[in-house]
N, C-alpha and C. Protein backbone atom coordinates (compact mmCIF):
# COMPACT_ATOMS: atom_id res chain seq x y z
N UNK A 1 -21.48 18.29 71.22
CA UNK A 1 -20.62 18.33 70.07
C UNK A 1 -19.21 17.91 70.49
N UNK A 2 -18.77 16.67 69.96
CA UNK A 2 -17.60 16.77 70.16
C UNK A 2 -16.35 17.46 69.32
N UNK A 3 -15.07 17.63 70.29
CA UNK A 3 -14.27 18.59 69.59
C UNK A 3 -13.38 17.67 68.86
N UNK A 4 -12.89 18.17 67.62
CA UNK A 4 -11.73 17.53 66.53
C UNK A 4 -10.26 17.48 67.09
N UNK A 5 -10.19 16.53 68.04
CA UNK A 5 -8.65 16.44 68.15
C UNK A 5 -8.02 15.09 68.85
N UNK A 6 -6.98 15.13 68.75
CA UNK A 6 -6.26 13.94 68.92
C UNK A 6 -6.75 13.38 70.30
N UNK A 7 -7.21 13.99 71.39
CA UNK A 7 -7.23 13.73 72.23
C UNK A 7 -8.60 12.85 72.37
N UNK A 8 -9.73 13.56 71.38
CA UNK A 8 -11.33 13.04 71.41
C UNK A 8 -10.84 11.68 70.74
N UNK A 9 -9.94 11.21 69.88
CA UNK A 9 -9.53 10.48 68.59
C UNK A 9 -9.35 8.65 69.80
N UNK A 10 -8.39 9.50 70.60
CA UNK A 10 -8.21 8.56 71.20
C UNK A 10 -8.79 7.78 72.54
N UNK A 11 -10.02 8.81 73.12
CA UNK A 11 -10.66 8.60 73.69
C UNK A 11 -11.61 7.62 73.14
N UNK A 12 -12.00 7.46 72.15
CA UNK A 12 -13.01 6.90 71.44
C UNK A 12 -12.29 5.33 71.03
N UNK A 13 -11.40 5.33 70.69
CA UNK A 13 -10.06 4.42 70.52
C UNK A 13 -10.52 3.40 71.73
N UNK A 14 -10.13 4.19 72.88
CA UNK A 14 -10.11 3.67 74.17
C UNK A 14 -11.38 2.80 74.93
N UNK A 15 -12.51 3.22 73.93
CA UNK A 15 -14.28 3.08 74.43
C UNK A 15 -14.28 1.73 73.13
N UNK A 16 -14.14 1.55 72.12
CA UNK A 16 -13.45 0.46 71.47
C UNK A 16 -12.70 -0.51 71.92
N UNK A 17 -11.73 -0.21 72.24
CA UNK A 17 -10.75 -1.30 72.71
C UNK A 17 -11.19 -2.11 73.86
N UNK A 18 -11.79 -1.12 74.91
CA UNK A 18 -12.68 -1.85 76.37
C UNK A 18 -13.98 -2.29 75.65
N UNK A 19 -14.43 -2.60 74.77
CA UNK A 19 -15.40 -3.27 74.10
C UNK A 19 -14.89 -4.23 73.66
N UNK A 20 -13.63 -4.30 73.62
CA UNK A 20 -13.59 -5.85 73.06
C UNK A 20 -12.89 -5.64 71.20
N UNK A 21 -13.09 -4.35 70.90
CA UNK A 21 -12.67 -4.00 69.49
C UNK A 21 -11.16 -3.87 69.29
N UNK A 22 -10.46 -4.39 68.15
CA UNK A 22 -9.16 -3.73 67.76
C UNK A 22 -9.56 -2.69 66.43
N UNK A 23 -8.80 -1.52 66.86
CA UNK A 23 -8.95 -0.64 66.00
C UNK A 23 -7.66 -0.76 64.72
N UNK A 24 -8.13 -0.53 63.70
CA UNK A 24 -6.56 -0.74 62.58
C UNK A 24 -6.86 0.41 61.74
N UNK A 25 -5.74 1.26 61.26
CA UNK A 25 -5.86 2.00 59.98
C UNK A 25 -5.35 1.04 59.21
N UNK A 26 -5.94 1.30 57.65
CA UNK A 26 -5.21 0.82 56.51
C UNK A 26 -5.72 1.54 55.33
N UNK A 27 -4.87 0.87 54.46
CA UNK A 27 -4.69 2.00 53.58
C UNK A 27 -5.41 1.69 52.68
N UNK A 28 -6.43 2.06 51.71
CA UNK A 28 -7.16 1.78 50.41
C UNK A 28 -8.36 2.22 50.28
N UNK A 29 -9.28 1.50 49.46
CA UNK A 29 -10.35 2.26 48.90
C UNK A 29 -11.53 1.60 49.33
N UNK A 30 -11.64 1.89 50.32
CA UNK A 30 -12.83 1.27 51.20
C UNK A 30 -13.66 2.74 52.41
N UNK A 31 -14.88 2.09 53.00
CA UNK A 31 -15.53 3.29 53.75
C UNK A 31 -14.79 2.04 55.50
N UNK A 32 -14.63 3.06 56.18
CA UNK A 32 -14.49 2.67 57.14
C UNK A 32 -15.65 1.72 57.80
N UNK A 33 -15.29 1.13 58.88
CA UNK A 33 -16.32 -0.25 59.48
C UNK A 33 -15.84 -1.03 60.49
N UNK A 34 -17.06 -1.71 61.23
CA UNK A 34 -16.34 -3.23 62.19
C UNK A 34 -16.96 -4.71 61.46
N UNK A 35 -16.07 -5.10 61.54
CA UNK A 35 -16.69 -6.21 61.31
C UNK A 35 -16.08 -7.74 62.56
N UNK A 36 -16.56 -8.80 62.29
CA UNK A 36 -15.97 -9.90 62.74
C UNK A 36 -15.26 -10.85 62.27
N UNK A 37 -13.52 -10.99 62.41
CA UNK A 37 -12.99 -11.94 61.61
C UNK A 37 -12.37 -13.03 62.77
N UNK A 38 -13.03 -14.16 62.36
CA UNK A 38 -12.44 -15.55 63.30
C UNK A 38 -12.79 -15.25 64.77
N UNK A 39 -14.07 -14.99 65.44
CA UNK A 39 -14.31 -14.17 66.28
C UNK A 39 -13.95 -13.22 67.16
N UNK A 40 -12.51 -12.55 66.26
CA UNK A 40 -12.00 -11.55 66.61
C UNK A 40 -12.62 -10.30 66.28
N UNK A 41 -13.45 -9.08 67.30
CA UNK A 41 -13.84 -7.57 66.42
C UNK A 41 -12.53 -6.87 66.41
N UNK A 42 -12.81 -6.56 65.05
CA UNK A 42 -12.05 -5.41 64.65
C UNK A 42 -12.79 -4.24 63.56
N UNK A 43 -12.13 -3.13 63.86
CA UNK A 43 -12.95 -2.17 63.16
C UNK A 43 -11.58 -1.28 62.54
N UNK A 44 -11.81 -1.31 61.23
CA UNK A 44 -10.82 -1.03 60.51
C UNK A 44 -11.61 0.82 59.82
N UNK A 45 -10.31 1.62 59.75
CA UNK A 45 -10.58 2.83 59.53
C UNK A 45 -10.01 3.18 58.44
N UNK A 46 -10.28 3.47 57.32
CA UNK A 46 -9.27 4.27 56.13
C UNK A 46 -8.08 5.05 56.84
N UNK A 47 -6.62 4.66 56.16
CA UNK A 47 -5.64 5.54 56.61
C UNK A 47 -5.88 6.85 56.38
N UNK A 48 -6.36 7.08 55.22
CA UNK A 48 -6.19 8.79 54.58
C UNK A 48 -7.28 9.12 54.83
N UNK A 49 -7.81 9.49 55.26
CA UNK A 49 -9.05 9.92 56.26
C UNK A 49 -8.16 11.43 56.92
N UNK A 50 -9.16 12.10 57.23
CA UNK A 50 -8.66 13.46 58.20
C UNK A 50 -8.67 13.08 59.58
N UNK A 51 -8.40 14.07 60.26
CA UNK A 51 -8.96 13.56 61.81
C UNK A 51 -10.34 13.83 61.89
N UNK A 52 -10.94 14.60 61.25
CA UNK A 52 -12.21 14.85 61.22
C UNK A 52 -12.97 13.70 60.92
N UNK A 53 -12.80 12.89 59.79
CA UNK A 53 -13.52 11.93 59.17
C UNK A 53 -12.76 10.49 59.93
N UNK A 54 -11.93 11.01 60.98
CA UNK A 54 -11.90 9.37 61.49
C UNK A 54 -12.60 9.30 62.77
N UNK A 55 -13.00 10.48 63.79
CA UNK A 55 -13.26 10.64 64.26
C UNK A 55 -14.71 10.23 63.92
N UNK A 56 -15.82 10.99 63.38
CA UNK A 56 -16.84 10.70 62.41
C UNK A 56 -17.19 9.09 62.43
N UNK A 57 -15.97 8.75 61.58
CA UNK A 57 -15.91 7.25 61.51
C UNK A 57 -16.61 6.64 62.41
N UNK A 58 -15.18 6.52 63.66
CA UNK A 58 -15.79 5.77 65.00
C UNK A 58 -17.30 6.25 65.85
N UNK A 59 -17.63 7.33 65.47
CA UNK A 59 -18.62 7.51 66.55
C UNK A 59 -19.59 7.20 65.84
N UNK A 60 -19.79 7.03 64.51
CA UNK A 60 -20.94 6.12 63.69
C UNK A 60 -20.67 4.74 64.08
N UNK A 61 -19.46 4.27 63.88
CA UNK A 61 -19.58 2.88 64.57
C UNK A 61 -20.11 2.77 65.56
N UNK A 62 -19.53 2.89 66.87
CA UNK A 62 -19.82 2.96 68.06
C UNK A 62 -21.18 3.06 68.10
N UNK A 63 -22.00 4.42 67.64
CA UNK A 63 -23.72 4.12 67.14
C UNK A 63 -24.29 2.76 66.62
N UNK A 64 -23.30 2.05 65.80
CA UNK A 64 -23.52 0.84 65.16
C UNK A 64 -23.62 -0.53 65.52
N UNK A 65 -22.33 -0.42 66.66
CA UNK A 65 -22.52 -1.54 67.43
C UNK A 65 -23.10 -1.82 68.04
N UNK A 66 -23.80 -3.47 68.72
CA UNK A 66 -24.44 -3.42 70.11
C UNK A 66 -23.48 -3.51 71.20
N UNK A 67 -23.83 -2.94 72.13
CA UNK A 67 -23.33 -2.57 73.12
C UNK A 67 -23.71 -2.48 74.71
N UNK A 68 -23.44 -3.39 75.72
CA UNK A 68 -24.21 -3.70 76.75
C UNK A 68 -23.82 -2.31 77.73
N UNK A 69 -24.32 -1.81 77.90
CA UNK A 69 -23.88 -0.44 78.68
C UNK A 69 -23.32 -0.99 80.22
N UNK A 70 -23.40 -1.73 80.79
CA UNK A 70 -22.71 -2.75 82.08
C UNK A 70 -22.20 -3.23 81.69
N UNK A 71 -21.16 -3.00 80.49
CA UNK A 71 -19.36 -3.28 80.37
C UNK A 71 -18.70 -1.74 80.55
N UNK A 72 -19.50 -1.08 80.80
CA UNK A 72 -18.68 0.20 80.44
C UNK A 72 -18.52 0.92 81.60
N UNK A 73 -17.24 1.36 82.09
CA UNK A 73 -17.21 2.20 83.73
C UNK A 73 -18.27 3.31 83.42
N UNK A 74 -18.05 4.02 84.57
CA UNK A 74 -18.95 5.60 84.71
C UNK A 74 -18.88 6.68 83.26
N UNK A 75 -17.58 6.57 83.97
CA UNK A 75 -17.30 7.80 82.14
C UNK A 75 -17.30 7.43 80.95
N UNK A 76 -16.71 5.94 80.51
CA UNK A 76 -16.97 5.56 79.68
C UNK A 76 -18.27 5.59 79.06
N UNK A 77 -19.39 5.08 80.18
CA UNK A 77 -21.11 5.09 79.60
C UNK A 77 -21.29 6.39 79.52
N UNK A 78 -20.90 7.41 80.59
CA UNK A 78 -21.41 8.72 79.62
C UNK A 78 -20.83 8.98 78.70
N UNK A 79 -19.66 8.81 78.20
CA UNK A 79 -18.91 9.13 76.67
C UNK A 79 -19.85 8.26 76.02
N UNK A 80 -20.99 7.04 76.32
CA UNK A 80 -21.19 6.41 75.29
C UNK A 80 -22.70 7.27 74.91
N UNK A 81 -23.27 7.36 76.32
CA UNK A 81 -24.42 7.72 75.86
C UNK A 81 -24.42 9.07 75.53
N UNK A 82 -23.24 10.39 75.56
CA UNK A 82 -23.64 11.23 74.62
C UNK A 82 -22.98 11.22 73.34
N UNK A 83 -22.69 10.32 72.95
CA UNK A 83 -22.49 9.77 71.47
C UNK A 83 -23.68 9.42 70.70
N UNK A 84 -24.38 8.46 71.41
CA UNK A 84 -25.91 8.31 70.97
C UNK A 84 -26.76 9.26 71.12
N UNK A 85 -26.62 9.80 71.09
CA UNK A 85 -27.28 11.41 71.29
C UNK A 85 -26.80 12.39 70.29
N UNK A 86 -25.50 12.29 70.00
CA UNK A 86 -24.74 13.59 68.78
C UNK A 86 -25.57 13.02 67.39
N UNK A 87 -25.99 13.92 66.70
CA UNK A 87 -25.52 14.07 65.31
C UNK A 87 -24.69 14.44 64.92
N UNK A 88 -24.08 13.76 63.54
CA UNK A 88 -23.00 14.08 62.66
C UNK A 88 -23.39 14.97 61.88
N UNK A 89 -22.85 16.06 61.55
CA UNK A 89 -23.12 16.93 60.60
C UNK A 89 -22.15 17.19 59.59
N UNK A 90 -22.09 15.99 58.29
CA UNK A 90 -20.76 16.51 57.12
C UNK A 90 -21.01 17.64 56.59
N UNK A 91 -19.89 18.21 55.89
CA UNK A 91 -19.61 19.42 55.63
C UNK A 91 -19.94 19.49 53.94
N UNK A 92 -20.32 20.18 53.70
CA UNK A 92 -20.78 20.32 52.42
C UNK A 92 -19.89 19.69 51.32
């Protein structure tokens, strides 16, 4: 289980970015996502989101993407592979 805080927020940030991803908040009425623009990845997050639900966010992405596990150092692959392993559990 991971824990809700700035620190998990940006760890995950960090497992993104060494993938090759730019992360962006913005603001509007959309569900968070990655997509590919001009073969740039970027994965854009709702601003108004909690930390809870941005957190959430990325680690469904991260589930989402492919991902060669020999781009990723030591800790990084275990941050990845017990991500693929968590369930999300929203809150009622």
């Amino acid at each position: 289980m991971l824990s809700i805080t700035n620190h998990t927020l940006e760890k995950l940030e960090a497992l993104l970015r060494d993938l090759g991803y730019r992360v962006r908040y913005e603001k509007g009425n959309f569900k968070s996502g990655a997509c590919i623009i001009h073969e740039s990845k970027v994965v854009v997050v709702n601003k108004f989101l909690s930390l809870e639900q941005r957190i959430n966010s990325l680690v469904e992405i991260i589930k989402s993407v492919d991902i060669a596990a020999s781009q990723l150092d030591s800790k990084q692959k275990s941050l990845y592979l017990s991500l693929r392993q968590t369930a999300i559990v929203l809150p009622n």
